[in-house]
C-alpha atoms as a PDB file:
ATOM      1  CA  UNK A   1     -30.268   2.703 -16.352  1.00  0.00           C
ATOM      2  CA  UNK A   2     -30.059   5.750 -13.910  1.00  0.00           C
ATOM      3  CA  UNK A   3     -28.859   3.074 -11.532  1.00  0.00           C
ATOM      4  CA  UNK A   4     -26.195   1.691 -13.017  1.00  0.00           C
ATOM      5  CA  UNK A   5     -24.643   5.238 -13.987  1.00  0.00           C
ATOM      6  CA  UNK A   6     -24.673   6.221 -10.547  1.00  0.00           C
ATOM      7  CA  UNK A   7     -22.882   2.810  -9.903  1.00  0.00           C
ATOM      8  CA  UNK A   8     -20.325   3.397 -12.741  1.00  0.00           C
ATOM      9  CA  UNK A   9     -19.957   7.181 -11.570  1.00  0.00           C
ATOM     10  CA  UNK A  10     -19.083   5.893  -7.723  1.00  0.00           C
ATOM     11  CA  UNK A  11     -16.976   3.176  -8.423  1.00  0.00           C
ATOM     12  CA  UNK A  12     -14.540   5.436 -10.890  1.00  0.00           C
ATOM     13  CA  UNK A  13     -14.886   8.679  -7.924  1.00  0.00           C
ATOM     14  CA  UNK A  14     -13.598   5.512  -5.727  1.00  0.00           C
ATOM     15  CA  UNK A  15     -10.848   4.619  -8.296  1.00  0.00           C
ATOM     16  CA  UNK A  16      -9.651   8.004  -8.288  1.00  0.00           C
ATOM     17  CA  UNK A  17      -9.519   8.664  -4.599  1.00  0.00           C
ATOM     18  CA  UNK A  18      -7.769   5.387  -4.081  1.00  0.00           C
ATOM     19  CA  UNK A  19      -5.487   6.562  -7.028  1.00  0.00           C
ATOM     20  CA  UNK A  20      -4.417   9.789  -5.277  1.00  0.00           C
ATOM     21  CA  UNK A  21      -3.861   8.634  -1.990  1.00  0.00           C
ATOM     22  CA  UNK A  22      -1.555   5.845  -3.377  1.00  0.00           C
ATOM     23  CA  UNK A  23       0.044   7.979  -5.548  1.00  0.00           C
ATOM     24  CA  UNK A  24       0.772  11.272  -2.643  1.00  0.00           C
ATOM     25  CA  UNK A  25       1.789   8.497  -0.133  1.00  0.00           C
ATOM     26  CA  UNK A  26       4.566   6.958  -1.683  1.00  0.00           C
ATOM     27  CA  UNK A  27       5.720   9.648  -4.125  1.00  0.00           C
ATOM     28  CA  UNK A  28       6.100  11.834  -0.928  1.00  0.00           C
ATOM     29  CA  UNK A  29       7.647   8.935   1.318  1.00  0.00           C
ATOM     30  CA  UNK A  30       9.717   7.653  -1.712  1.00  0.00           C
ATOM     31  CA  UNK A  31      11.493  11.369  -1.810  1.00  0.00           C
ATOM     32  CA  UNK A  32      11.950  11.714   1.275  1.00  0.00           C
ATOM     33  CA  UNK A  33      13.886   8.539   1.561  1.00  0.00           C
ATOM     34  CA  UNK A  34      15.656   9.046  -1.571  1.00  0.00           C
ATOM     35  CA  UNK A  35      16.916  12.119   0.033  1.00  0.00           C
ATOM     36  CA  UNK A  36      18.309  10.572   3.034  1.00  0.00           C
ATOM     37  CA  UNK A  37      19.684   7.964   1.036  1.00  0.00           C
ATOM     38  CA  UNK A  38      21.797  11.064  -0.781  1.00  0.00           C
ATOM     39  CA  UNK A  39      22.787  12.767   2.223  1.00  0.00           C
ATOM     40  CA  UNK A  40      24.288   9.431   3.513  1.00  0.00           C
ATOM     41  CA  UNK A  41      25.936   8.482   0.211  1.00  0.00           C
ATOM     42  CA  UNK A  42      27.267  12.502   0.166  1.00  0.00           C
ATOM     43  CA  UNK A  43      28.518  12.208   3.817  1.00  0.00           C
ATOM     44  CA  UNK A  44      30.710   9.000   3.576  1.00  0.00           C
ATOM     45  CA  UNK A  45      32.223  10.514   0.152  1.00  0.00           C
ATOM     46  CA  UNK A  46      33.272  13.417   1.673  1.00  0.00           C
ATOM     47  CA  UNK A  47      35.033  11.723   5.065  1.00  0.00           C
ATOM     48  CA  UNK A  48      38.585  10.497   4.042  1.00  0.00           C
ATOM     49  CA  UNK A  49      39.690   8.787   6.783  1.00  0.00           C
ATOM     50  CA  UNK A  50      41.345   5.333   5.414  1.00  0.00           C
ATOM     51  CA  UNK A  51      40.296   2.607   3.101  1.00  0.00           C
ATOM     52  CA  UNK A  52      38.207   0.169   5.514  1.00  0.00           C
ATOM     53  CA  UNK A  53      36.638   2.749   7.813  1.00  0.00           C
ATOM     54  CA  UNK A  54      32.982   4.008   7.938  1.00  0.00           C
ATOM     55  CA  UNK A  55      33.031   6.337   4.835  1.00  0.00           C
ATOM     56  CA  UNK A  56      31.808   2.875   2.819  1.00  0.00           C
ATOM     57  CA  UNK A  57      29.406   1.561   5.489  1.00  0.00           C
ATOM     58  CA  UNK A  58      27.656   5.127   5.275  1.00  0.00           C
ATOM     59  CA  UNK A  59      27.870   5.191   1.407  1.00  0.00           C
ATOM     60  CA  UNK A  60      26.678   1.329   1.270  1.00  0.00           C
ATOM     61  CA  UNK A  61      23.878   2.149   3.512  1.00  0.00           C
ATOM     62  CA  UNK A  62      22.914   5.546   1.288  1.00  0.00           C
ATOM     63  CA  UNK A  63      22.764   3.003  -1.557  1.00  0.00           C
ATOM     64  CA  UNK A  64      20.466   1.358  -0.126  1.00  0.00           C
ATOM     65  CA  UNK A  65      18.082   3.925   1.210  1.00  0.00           C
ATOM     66  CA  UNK A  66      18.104   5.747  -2.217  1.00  0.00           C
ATOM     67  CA  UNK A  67      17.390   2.459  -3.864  1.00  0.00           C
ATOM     68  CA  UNK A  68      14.126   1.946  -1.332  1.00  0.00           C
ATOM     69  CA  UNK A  69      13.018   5.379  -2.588  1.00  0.00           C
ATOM     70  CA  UNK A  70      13.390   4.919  -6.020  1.00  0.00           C
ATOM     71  CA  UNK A  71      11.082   1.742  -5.556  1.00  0.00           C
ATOM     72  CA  UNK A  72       8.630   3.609  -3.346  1.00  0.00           C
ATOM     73  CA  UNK A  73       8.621   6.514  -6.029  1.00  0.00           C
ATOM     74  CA  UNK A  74       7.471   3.649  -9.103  1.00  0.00           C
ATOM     75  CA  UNK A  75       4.969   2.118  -6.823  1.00  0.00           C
ATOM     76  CA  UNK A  76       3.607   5.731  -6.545  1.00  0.00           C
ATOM     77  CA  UNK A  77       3.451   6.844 -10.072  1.00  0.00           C
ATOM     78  CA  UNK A  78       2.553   3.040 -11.310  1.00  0.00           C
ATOM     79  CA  UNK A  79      -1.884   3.322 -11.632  1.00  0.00           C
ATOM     80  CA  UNK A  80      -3.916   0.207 -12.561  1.00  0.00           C
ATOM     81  CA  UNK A  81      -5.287   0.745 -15.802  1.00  0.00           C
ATOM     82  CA  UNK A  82      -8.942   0.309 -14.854  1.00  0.00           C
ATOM     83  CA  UNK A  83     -11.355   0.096 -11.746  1.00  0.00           C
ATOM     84  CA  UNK A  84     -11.625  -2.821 -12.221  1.00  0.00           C
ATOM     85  CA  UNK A  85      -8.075  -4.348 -11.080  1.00  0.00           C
ATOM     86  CA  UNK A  86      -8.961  -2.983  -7.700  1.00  0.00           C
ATOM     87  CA  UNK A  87     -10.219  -5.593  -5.170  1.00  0.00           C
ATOM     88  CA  UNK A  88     -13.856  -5.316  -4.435  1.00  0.00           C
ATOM     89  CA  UNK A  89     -14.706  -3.772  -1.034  1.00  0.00           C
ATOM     90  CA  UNK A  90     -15.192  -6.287   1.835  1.00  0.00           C
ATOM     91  CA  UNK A  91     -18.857  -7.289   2.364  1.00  0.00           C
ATOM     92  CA  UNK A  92     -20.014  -5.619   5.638  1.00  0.00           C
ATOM     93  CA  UNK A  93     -21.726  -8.345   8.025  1.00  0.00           C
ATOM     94  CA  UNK A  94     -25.195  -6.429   7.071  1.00  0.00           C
ATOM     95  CA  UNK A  95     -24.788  -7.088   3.558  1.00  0.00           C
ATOM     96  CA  UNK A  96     -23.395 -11.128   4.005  1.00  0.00           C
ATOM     97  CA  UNK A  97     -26.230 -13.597   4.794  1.00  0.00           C
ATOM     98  CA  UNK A  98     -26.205 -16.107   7.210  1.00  0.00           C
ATOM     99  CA  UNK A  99     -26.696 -19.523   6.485  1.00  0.00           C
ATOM    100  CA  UNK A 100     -26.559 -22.950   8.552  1.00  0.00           C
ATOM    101  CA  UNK A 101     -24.269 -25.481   7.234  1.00  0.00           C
ATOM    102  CA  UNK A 102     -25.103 -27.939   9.485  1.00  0.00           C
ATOM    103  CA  UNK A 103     -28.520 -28.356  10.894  1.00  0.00           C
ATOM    104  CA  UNK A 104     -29.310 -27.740  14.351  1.00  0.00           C
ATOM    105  CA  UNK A 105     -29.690 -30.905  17.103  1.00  0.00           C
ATOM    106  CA  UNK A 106     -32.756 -30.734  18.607  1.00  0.00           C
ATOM    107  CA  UNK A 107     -32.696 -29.578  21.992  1.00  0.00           C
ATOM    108  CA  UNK A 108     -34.075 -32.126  24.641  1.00  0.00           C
ATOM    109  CA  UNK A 109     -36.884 -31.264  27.075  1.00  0.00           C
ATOM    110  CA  UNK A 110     -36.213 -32.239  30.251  1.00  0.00           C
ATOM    111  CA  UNK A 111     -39.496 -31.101  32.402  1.00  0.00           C
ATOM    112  CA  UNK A 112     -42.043 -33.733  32.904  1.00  0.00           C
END
């Protein structure tokens, strides 16, 4: 029973790490991209320079960017519920047995 507490106790320390990093990487990544997505979208509203010129490319492009971060800012602050909705770790090659699927051919002997 000691066993499977320490298993339980791993496996949520796991969860949690895995939670954090997820979480600091794209909350800080999503803001920073929101923010560049505002500085464009500021810059082409403050040029005035004619109707089809590059004050709409920069402000279309700023939407766009800002949009990115707001995604990358719900990925970050969206958490699975349990530890459970996390894939398993992959099985090391020490831990994964070997086994033949097809038998061997016998090898021939050639010295008489």
């Amino acid at each position: 029973m000691a066993q499977q507490r320490v298993k339980v106790l791993r496996r949520q320390r796991i969860f949690n790490r895995a939670v954090w990093r997820k979480s600091s990487r794209f909350t800080t990544s999503g803001l920073v991209t929101m923010g560049i997505g505002v500085v464009l979208i500021s810059i082409g509203a403050s040029i005035n320079t004619g109707p089809y010129s590059s004050e709409g490319l920069l402000i279309g492009f700023g939407a766009i960017i800002a949009l990115v971060g707001i995604v990358r800012l719900l990925i970050g602050f969206i958490n699975p519920a349990i530890p459970e909705d996390l894939q398993p770790p992959a099985e090391t090659e020490e831990n994964v047995a070997h086994v033949e699927i097809l038998p061997r051919e016998p090898e021939e002997d050639d010295s008489v």
